[in-house]
C-alpha atoms as a PDB file:
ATOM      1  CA  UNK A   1       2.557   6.523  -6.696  1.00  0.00           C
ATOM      2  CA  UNK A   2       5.607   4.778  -6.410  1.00  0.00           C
ATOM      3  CA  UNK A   3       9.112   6.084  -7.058  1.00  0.00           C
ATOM      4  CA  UNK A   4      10.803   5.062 -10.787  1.00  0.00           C
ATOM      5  CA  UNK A   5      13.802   2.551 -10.133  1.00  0.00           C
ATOM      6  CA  UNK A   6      17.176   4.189 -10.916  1.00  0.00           C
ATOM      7  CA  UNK A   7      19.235   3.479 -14.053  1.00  0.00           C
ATOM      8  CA  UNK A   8      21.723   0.706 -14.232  1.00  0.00           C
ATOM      9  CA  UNK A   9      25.261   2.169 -13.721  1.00  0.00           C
ATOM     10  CA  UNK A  10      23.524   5.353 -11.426  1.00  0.00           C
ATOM     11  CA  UNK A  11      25.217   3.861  -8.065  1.00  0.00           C
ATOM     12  CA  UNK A  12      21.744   4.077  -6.131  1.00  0.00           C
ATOM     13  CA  UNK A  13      21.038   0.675  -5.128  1.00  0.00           C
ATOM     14  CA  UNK A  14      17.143  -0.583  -5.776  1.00  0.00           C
ATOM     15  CA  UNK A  15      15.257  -3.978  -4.277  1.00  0.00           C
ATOM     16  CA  UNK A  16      15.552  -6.129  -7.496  1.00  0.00           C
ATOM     17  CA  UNK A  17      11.505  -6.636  -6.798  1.00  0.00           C
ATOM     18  CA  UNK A  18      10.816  -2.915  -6.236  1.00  0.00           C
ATOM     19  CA  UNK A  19       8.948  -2.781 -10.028  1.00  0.00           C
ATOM     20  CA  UNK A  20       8.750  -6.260 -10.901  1.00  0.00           C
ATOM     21  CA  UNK A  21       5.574  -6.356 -12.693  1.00  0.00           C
ATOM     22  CA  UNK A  22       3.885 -10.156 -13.056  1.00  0.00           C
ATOM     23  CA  UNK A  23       0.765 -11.385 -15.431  1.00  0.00           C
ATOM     24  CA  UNK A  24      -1.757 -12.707 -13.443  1.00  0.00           C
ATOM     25  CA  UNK A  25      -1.322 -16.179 -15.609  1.00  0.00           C
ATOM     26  CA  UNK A  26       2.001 -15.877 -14.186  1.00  0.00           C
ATOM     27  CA  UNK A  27       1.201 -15.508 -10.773  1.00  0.00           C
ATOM     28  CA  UNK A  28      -1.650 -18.384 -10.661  1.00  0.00           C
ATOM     29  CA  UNK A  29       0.781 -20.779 -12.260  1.00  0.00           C
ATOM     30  CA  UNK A  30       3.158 -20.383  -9.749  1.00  0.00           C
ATOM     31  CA  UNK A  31       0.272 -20.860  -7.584  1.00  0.00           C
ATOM     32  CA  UNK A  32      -0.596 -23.557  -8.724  1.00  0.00           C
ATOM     33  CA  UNK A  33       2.142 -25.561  -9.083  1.00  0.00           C
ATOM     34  CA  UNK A  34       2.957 -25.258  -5.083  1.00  0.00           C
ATOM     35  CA  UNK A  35      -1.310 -25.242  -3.861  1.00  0.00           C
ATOM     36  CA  UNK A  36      -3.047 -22.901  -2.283  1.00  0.00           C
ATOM     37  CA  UNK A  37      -4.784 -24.042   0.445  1.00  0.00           C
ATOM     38  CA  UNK A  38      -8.425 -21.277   1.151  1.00  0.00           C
ATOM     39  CA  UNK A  39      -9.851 -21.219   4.424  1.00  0.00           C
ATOM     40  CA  UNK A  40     -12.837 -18.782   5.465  1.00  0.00           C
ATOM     41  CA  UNK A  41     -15.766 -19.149   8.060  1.00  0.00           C
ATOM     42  CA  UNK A  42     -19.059 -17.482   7.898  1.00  0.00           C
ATOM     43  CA  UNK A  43     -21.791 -16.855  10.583  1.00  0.00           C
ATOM     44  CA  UNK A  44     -25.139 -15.468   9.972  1.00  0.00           C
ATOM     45  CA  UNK A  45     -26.686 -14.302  13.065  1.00  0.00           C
ATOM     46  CA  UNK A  46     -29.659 -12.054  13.871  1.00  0.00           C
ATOM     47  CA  UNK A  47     -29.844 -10.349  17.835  1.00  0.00           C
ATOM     48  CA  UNK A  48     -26.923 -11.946  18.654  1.00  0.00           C
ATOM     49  CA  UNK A  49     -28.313 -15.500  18.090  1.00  0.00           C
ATOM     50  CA  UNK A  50     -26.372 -17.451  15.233  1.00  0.00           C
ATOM     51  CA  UNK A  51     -28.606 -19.003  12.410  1.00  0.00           C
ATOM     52  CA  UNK A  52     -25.861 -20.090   9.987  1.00  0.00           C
ATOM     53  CA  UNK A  53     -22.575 -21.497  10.188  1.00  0.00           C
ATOM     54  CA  UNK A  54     -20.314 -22.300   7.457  1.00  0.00           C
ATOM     55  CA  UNK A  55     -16.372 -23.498   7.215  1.00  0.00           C
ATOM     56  CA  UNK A  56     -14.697 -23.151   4.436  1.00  0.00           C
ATOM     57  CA  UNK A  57     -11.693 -25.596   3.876  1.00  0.00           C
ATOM     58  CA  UNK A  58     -10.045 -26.532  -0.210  1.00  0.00           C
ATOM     59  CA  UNK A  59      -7.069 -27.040  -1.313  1.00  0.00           C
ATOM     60  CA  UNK A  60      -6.104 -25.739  -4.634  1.00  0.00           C
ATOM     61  CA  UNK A  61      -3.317 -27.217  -6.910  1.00  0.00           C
ATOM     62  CA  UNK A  62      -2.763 -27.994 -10.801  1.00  0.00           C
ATOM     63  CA  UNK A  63      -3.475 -30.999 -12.212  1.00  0.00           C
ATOM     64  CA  UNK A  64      -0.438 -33.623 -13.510  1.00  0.00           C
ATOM     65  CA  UNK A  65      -1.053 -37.200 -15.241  1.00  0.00           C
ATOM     66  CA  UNK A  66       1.816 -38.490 -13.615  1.00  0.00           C
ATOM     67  CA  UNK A  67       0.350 -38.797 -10.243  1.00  0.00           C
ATOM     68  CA  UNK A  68      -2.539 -41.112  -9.970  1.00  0.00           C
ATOM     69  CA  UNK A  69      -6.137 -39.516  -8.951  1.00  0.00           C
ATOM     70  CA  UNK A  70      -7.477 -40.579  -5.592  1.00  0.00           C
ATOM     71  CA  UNK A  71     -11.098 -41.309  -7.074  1.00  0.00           C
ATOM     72  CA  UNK A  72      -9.983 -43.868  -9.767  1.00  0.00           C
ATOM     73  CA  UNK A  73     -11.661 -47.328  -9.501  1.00  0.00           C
ATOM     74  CA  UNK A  74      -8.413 -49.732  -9.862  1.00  0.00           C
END
């Protein structure tokens, strides 16, 4: 459990973030307004001998009309 923050005017001095508390919508539009950029690799091998390989590479970001989409046909 984690300690209550003190009382403003108590003269013990808290981390402004100590119980900052943010909505997930909150936190994935900040996100997403910056990018988040996922990388992962996966290996499936039996007896040491590796059947499957897979990287994992995307890039995450919101979406804004003002800058053009690469896959438009000009």
């Amino acid at each position: 459990m984690s300690a209550p923050v003190p009382a403003a005017g108590s003269g013990a001095a808290a981390s402004p973030l100590a119980e900052r508390r943010i909505a997930l919508v909150d936190l994935l539009d900040r996100l997403l307004a910056g990018g988040v950029v996922l990388t992962g690799d996966l290996t499936l091998s039996i007896a040491d001998v590796d059947l499957v390989r897979v990287d994992l590479r995307a890039l995450i970001s919101s979406v804004n009309e003002n800058v053009p989409s690469p896959f438009e046909v000009r």
